[in-house]
Structure formats: structure tokens, C-alpha cells
Protein backbone atom coordinates (compact mmCIF):
# COMPACT_ATOMS: atom_id res chain seq x y z
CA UNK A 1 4.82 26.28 -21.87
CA UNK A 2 2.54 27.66 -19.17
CA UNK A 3 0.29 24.47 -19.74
CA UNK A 4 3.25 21.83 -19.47
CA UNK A 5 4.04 23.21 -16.27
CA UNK A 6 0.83 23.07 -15.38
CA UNK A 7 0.70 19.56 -16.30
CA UNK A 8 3.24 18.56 -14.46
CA UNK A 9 2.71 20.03 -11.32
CA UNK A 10 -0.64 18.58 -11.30
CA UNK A 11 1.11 15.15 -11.56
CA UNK A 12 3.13 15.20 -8.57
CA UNK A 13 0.67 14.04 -6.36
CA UNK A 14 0.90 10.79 -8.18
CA UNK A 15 4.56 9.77 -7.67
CA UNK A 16 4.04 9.50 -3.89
CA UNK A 17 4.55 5.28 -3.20
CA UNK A 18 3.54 3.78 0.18
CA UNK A 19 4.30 -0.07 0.80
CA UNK A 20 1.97 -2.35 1.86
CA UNK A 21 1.98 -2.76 5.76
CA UNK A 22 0.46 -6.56 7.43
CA UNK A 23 -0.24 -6.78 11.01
CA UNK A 24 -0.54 -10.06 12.95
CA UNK A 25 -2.23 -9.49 16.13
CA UNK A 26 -2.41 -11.49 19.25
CA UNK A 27 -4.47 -9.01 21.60
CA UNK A 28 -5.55 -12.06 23.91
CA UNK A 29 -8.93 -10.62 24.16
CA UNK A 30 -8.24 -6.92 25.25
CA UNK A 31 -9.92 -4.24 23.56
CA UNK A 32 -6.54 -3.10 21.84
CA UNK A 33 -6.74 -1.30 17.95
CA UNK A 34 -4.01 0.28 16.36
CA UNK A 35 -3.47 2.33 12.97
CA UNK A 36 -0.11 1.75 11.02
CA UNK A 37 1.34 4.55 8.92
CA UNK A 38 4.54 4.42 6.22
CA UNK A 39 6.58 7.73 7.43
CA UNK A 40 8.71 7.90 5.36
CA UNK A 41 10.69 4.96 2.93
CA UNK A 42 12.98 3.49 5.41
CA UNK A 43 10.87 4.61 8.37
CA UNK A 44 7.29 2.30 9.88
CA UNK A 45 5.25 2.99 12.68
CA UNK A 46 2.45 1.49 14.60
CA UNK A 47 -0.23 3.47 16.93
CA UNK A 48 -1.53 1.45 19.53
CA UNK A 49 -4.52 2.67 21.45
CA UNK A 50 -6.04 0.68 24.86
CA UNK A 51 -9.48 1.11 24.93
CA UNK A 52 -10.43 -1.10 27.88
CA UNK A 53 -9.88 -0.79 31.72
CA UNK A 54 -6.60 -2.59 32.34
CA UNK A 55 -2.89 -1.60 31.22
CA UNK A 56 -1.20 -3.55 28.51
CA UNK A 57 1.85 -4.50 27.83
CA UNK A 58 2.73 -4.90 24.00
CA UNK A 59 5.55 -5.97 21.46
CA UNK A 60 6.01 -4.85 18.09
CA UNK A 61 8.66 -6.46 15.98
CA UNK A 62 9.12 -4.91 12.51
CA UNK A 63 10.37 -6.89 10.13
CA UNK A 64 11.09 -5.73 6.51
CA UNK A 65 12.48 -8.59 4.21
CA UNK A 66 16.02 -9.74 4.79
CA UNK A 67 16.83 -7.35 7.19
CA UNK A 68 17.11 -8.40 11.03
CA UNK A 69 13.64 -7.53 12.70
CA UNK A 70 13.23 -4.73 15.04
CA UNK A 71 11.61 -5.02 18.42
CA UNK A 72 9.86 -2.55 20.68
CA UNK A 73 8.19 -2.74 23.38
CA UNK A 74 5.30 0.14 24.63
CA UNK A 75 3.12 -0.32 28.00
CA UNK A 76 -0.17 1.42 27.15
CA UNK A 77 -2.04 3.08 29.89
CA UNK A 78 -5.90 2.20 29.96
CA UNK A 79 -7.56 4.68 27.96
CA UNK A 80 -4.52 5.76 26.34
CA UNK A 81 -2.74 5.24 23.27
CA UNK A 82 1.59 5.28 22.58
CA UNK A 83 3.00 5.13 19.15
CA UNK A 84 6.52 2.82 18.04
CA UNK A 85 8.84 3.45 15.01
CA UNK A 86 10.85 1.20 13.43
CA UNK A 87 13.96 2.69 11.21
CA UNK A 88 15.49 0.26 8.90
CA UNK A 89 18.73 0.70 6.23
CA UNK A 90 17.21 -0.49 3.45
CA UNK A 91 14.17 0.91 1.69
CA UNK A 92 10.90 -1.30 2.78
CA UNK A 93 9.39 -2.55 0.06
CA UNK A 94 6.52 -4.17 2.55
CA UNK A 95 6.36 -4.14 6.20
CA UNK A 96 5.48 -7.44 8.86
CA UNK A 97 4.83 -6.07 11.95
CA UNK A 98 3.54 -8.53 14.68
CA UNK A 99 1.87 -7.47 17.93
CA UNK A 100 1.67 -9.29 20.95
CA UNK A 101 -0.18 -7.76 24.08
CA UNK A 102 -1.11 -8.62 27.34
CA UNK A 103 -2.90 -7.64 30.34
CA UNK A 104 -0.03 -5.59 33.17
């Protein structure tokens, strides 16, 4: 019995499911990256760092099948980075997000 438990325990690891996540980017040539992560099943965020001398302004829009896409907007300091989260009803199965950002 001792080993079952074992066994299973040493499964869990495996039922942990994260959705694909695409990113179209239009950085009009600033030196903007960013990192996506899936918190949680109903829950996407982006992290958007600036790593060049001028403030940008930038749009997310999340958009997660038929639901109705969500929009935020972060102004990222030079040098700096913000994050935006995107909460949706239904589970995401995978996750658009689109980025626009431009000089301030």
C-alpha cells in the first residue's frame, strides 16, 4: 500500500495543464520583450519590460476563443517593466494576446 501511495504522489506533478499562449507583436522598432505566463485556468498575463531610453505606451488585448477580448493598456517607464492580467469566465483552452506599443 505504502508503494501505491508512493506512486501516486509521484504522479501529481504530471496532471498540471498549461495552454498554449501566441503573441503578435507590433513593437515599431523599440527595444520592448515580454514573458507570458498561464496563472491560473481562467487567468493570462503578459510581462512587458522597456529596455530602451524612451517610455512606451502599450496595448494588450486578450482574447480567448469566443469570448469578447479583453483590453489593457500599461505605459512602461524606460528601463522598467509592468505586468497585465486578463481574467476570463470560461476556461482558456489557448490564449491570443496582441501587443501594440509605441514611443510616449
Amino acid at each position: 500500500m505504502k508503494k501505491f501511495c508512493c506512486v501516486v504522489l509521484a504522479l501529481l506533478p504530471l496532471t498540471a495543464f498549461a495552454y498554449p499562449i501566441d503573441v503578435q507583436k507590433d513593437l515599431n522598432g523599440m527595444k520592448i520583450d515580454y514573458e507570458t505566463y498561464d496563472t491560473d485556468n481562467d487567468i493570462g498575463s503578459i510581462r512587458v519590460a522597456n529596455y530602451g531610453d524612451v517610455d512606451a505606451s502599450c496595448r494588450a488585448v486578450f482574447s480567448n476563443g469566443p469570448e469578447a477580448p479583453r483590453t489593457r493598456s500599461i505605459d512602461v517607464p524606460a528601463g522598467k517593466h509592468k505586468n497585465a492580467t486578463a481574467k476570463f469566465t470560461r476556461e482558456i483552452i489557448k490564449l491570443r494576446i496582441k501587443l501594440t506599443c509605441t514611443p510616449k
